[in-house]
Protein backbone atom coordinates (compact mmCIF):
# COMPACT_ATOMS: atom_id res chain seq x y z
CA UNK A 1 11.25 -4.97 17.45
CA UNK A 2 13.91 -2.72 16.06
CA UNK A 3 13.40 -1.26 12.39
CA UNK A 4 17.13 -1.45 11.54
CA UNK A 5 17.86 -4.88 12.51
CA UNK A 6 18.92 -5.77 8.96
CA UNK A 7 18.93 -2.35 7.74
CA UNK A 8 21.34 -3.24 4.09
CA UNK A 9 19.01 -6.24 3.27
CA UNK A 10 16.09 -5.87 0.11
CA UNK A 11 12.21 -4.87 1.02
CA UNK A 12 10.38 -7.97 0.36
CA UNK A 13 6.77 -6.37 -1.00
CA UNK A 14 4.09 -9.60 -0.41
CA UNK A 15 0.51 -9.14 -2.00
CA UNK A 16 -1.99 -8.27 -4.85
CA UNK A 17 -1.11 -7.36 -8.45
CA UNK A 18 -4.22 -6.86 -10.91
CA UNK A 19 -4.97 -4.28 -13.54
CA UNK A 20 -6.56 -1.44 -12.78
CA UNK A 21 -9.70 -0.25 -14.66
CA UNK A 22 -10.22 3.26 -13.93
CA UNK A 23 -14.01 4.70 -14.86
CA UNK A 24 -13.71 8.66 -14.94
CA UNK A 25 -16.98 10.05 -15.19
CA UNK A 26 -17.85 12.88 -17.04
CA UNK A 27 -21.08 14.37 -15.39
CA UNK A 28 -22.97 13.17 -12.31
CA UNK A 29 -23.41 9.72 -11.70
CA UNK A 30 -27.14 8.74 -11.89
CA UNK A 31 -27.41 5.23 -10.76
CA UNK A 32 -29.43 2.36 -12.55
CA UNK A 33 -28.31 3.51 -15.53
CA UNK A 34 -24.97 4.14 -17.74
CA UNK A 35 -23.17 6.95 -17.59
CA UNK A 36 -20.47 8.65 -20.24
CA UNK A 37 -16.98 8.33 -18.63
CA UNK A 38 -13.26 8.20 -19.75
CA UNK A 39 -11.44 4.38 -19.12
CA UNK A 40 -7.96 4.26 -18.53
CA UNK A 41 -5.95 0.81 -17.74
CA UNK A 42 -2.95 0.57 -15.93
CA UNK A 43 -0.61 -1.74 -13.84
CA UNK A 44 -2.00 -2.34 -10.60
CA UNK A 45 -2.65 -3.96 -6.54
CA UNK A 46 -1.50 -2.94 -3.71
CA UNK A 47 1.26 -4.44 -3.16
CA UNK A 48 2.66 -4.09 -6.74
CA UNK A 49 2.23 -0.89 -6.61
CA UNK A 50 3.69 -0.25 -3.34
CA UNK A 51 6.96 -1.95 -4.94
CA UNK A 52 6.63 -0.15 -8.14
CA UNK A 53 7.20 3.03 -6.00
CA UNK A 54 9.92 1.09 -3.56
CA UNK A 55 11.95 0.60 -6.91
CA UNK A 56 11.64 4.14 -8.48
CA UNK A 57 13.12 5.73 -5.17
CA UNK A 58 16.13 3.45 -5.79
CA UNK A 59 15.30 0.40 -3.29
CA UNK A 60 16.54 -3.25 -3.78
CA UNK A 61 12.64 -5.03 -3.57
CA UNK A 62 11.15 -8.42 -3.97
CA UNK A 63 7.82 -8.48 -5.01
CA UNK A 64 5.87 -11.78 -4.10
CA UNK A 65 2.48 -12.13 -5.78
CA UNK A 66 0.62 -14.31 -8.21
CA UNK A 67 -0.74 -13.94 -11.77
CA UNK A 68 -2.97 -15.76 -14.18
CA UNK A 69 -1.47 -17.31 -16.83
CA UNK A 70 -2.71 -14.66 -19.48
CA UNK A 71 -1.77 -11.55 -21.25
CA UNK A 72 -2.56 -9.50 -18.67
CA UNK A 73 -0.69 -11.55 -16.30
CA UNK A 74 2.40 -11.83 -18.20
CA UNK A 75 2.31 -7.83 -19.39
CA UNK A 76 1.98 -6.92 -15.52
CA UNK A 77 4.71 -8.51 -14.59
CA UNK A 78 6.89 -7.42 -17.04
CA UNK A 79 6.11 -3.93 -16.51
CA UNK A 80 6.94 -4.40 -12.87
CA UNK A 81 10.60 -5.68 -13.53
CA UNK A 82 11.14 -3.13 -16.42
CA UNK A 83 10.44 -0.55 -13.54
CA UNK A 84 13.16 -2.16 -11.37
CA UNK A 85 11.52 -4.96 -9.24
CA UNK A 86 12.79 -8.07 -9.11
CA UNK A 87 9.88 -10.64 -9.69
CA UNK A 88 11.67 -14.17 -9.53
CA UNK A 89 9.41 -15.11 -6.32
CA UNK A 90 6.48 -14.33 -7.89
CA UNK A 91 3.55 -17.04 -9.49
CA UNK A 92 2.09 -17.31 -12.56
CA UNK A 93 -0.65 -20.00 -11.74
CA UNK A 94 -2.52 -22.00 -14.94
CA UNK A 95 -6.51 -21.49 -15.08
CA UNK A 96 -6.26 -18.85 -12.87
CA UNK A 97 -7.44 -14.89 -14.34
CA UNK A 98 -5.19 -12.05 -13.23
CA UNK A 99 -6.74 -9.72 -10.67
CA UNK A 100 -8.35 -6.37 -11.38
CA UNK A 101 -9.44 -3.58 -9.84
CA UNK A 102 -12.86 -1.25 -11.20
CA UNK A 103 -12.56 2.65 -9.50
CA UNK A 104 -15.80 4.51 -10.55
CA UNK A 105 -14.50 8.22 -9.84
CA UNK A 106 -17.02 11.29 -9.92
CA UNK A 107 -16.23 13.78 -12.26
CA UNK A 108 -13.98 15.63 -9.72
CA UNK A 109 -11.84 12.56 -9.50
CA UNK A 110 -13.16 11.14 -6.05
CA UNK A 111 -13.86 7.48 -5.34
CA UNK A 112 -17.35 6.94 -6.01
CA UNK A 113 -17.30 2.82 -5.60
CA UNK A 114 -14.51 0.84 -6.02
CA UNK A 115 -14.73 -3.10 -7.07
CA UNK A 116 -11.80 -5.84 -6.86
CA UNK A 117 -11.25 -9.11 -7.74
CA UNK A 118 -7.94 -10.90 -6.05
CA UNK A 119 -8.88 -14.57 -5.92
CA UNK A 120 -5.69 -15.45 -7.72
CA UNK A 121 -3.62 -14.14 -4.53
CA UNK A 122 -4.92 -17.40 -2.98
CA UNK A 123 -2.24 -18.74 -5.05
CA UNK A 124 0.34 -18.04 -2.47
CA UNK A 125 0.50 -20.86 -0.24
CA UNK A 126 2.39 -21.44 3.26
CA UNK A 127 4.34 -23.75 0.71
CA UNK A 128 5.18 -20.74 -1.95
CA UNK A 129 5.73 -18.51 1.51
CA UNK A 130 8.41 -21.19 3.05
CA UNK A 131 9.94 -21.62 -0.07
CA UNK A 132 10.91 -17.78 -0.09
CA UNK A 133 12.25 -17.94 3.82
CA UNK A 134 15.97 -17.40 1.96
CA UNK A 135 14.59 -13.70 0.99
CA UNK A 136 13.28 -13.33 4.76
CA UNK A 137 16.90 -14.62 6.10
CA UNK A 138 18.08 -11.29 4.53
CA UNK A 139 15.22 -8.58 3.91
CA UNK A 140 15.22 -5.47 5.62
CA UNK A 141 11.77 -5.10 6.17
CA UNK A 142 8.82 -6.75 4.34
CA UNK A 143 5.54 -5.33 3.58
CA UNK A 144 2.22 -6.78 3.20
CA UNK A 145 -1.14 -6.24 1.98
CA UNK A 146 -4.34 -7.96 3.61
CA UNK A 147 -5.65 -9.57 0.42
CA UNK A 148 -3.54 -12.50 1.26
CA UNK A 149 -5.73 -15.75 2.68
CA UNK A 150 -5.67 -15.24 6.56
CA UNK A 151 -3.21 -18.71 6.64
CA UNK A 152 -0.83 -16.98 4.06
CA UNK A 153 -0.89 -13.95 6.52
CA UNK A 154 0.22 -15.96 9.29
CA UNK A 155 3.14 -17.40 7.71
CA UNK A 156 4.48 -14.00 6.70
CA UNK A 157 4.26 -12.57 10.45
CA UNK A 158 5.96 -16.37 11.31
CA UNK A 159 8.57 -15.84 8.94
CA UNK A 160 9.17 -12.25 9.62
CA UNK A 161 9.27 -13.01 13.86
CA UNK A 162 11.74 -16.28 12.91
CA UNK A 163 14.03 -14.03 11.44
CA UNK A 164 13.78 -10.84 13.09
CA UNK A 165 12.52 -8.36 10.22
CA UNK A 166 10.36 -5.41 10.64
CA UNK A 167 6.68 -5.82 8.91
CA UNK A 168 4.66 -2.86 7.33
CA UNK A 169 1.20 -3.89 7.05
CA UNK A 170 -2.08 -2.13 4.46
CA UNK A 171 -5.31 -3.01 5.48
CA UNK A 172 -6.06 -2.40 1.63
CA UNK A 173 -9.62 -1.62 2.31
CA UNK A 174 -12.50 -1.36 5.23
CA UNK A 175 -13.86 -5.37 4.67
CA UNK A 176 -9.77 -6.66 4.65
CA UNK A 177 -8.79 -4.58 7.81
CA UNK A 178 -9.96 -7.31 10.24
CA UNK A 179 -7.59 -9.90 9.07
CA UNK A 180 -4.59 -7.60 10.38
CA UNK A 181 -6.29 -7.17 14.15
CA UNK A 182 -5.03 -10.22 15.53
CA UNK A 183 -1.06 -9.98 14.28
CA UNK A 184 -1.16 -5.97 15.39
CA UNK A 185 1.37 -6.93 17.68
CA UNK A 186 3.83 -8.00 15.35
CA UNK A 187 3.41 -5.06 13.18
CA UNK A 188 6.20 -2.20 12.95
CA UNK A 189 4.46 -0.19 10.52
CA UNK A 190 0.26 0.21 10.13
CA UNK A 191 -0.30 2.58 6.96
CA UNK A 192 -4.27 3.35 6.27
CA UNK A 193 -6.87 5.67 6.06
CA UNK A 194 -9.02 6.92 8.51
CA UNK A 195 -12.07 4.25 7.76
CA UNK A 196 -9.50 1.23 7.48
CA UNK A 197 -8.54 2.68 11.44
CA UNK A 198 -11.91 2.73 12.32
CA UNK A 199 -12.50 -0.98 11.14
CA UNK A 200 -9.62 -2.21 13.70
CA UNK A 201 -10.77 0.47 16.56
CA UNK A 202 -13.66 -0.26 19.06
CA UNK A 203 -15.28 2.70 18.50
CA UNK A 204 -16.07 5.32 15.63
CA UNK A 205 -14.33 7.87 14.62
CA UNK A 206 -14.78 11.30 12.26
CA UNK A 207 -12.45 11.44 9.27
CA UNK A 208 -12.01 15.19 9.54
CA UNK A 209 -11.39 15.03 13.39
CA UNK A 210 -7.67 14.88 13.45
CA UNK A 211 -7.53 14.81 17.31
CA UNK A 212 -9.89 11.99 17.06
CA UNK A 213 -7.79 10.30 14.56
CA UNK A 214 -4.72 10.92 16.51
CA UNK A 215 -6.29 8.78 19.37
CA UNK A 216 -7.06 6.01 17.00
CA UNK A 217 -3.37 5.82 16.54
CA UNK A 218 -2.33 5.71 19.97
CA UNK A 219 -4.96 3.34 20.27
CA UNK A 220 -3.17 1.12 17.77
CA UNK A 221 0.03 1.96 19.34
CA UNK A 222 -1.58 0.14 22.54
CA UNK A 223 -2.24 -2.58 20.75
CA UNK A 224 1.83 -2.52 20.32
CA UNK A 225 2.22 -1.48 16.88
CA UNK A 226 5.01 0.56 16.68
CA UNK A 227 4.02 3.54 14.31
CA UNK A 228 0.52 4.31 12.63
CA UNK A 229 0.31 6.49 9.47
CA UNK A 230 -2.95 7.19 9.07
CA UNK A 231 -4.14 9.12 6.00
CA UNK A 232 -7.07 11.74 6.16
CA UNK A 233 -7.31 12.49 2.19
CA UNK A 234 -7.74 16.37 2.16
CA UNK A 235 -7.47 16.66 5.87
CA UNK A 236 -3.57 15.64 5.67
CA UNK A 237 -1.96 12.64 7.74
CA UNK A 238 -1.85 11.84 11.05
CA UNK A 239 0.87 9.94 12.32
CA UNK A 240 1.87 8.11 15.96
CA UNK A 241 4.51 6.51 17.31
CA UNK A 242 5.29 5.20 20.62
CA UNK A 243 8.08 8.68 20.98
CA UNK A 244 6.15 11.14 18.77
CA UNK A 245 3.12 12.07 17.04
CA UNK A 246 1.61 14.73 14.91
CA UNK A 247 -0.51 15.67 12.01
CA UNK A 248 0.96 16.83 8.33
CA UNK A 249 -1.65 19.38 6.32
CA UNK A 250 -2.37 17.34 2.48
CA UNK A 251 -0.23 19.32 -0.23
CA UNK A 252 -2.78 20.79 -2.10
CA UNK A 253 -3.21 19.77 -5.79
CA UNK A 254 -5.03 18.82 -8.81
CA UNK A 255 -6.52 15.42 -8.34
CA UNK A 256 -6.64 13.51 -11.71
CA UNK A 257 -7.22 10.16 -9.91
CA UNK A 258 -6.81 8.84 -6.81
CA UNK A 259 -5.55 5.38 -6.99
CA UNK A 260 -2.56 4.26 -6.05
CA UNK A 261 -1.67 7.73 -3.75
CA UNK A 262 -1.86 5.59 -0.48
CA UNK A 263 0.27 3.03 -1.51
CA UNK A 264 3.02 5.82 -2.99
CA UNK A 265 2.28 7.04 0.88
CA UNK A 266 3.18 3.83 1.83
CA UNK A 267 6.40 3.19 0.11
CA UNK A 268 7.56 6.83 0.49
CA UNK A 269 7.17 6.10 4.53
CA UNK A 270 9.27 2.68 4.34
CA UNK A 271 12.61 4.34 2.00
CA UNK A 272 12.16 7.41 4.66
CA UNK A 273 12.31 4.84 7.82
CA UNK A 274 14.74 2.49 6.25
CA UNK A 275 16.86 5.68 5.15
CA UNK A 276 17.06 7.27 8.63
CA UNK A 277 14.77 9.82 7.83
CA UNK A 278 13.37 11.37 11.14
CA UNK A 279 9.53 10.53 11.07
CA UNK A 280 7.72 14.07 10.63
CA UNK A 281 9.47 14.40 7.34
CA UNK A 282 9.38 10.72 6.23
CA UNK A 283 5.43 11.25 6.76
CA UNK A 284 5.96 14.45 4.28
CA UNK A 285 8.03 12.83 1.97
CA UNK A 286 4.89 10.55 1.72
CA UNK A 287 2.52 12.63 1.49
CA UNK A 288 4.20 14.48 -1.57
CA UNK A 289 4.08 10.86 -3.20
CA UNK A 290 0.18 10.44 -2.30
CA UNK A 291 0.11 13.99 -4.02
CA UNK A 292 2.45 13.05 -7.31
CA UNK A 293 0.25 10.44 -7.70
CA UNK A 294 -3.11 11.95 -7.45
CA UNK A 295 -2.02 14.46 -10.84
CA UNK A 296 -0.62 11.22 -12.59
CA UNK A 297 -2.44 8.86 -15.24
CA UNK A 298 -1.45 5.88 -14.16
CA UNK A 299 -1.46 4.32 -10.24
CA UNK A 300 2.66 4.64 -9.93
CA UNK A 301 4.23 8.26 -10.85
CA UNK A 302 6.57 7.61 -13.60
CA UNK A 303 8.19 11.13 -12.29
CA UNK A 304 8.68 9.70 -9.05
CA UNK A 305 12.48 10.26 -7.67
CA UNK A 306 13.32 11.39 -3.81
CA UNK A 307 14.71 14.51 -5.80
CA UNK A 308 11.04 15.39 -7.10
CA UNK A 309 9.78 14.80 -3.50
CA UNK A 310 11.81 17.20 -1.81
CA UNK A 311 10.99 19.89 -5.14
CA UNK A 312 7.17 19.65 -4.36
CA UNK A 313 7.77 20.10 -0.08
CA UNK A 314 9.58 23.29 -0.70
């Protein structure tokens, strides 16, 4: 499938929004116990955030997702349009609670554990997803997260092939990956870190083996996706497609938190391929998103602009 069959058209952005609850601790985690931390709350999910991003680098985008019908609900999506997204597809379901995200992050900002809760993403039915085929009719691309139901997930890939647009897919974490194995096919862009890749690859891999991770992506490549980003943390990003491949070092910085930096790699990848952008430095321009992201407070860089990309590469 070509990437630039309707090159002019929006990014539709199809997924989770939640809040995210981010638990900084403050000395070494003892478990079975509390432990002193700094809490910070912010706009979150994948796929929201993924748009978030999409918007601040100046991209028309659709964001499809569902909400409770509560404060939290209501305030997320509000922040999402006031950052540029347009939200009119999205659901606000009754009795439902918005989704949220817990990171517990060691005091040097890693991902101890991370905890989710997405249920209300059930909300989008094949019946919300059909009613939306006007936005596939035109899209450019459209992106999606695995926390959508494996029948919602279906209908996005039948949507997409009906109307010949390009899909970028996140796995969104190691138990999700699976649900994205059997539509590889139809996939144009895979985006994930190294365990995500090993949770769709028949065998094992080490994270800080790029040469290892490399053939993971050609592996995926075989499996007829067309190009695999796949993100090593510290280690950089390896990336594959089926005319070149190659690894980019991680631009070193101060990591403040790390949530949200793969889906700013994400949606720095898609506005690089959807812009022309040769693929060694759309993977670049993503990974200096990933790494505005990691020194931010909140999961989307308010500082994020193409300009402030480039700045940070040279």
């Amino acid at each position: 499938m070509s990437i630039w069959s309707h090159r002019d058209g929006p990014v539709i952005v199809i997924g989770s929004s939640g809040i995210d609850i981010i638990s900084h601790a403050v000395g070494s985690i003892q478990s079975g116990t509390s432990n002193p931390c700094e809490f910070r709350l912010s706009p979150g999910g994948v796929a929201r955030n993924i748009a978030e991003n999409l918007a601040r680098l100046g991209t028309d985008v659709y964001l499809i997702t569902a909400v409770g019908d509560d404060t939290q609900g209501h305030d997320l999506l509000e922040h999402t349009m006031q950052s540029g997204v347009n939200i009119d597809y999205s659901r606000i379901v009754p009795d439902k609670t918005t989704g949220s995200y817990l990171a517990i992050l060691d005091p040097e900002g890693n991902l101890n554990l991370g905890m989710y809760d997405m249920r209300v993403v059930e909300a989008l039915s094949t019946k919300h997803l059909h009613s939306c085929s006007g936005l596939f009719k035109e899209a450019s691309m459209v992106a999606v997260d695995a926390n959508l139901p494996p029948k919602a997930l279906r209908t996005v890939f039948s949507l997409a092939r009906k109307y010949n647009v390009p899909v970028a897919a996140d796995p969104t974490s190691v138990g999700q990956a699976p649900k994205l194995a059997r539509h590889l096919d139809r996939i144009t862009l895979l985006t994930l870190n190294a365990n995500e890749a090993n949770a769709l690859c028949p065998r094992d891999i080490r994270v800080r083996d790029r040469e290892e991770v490399l053939e993971v992506a050609r592996y995926l490549l075989s499996q007829d996706v067309d190009i695999v980003v796949v993100a090593m943390a510290e280690f950089g990003v390896v990336y594959a497609s089926t005319k070149v491949s190659g690894h980019v070092p991680a631009v070193q910085t101060d990591i403040l938190d790390p949530t949200g930096a793969g889906d700013a790699l994400t949606a720095a990848v898609i506005f690089g391929l959807l812009n022309n952008i040769p693929l060694d430095e759309t993977v670049r321009l993503g990974i200096s998103a990933a790494a505005l992201t990691l020194r931010s407070p909140g999961t989307v860089s308010e500082e994020l602009t193409l300009e402030r990309l480039y700045a940070q590469l040279r």
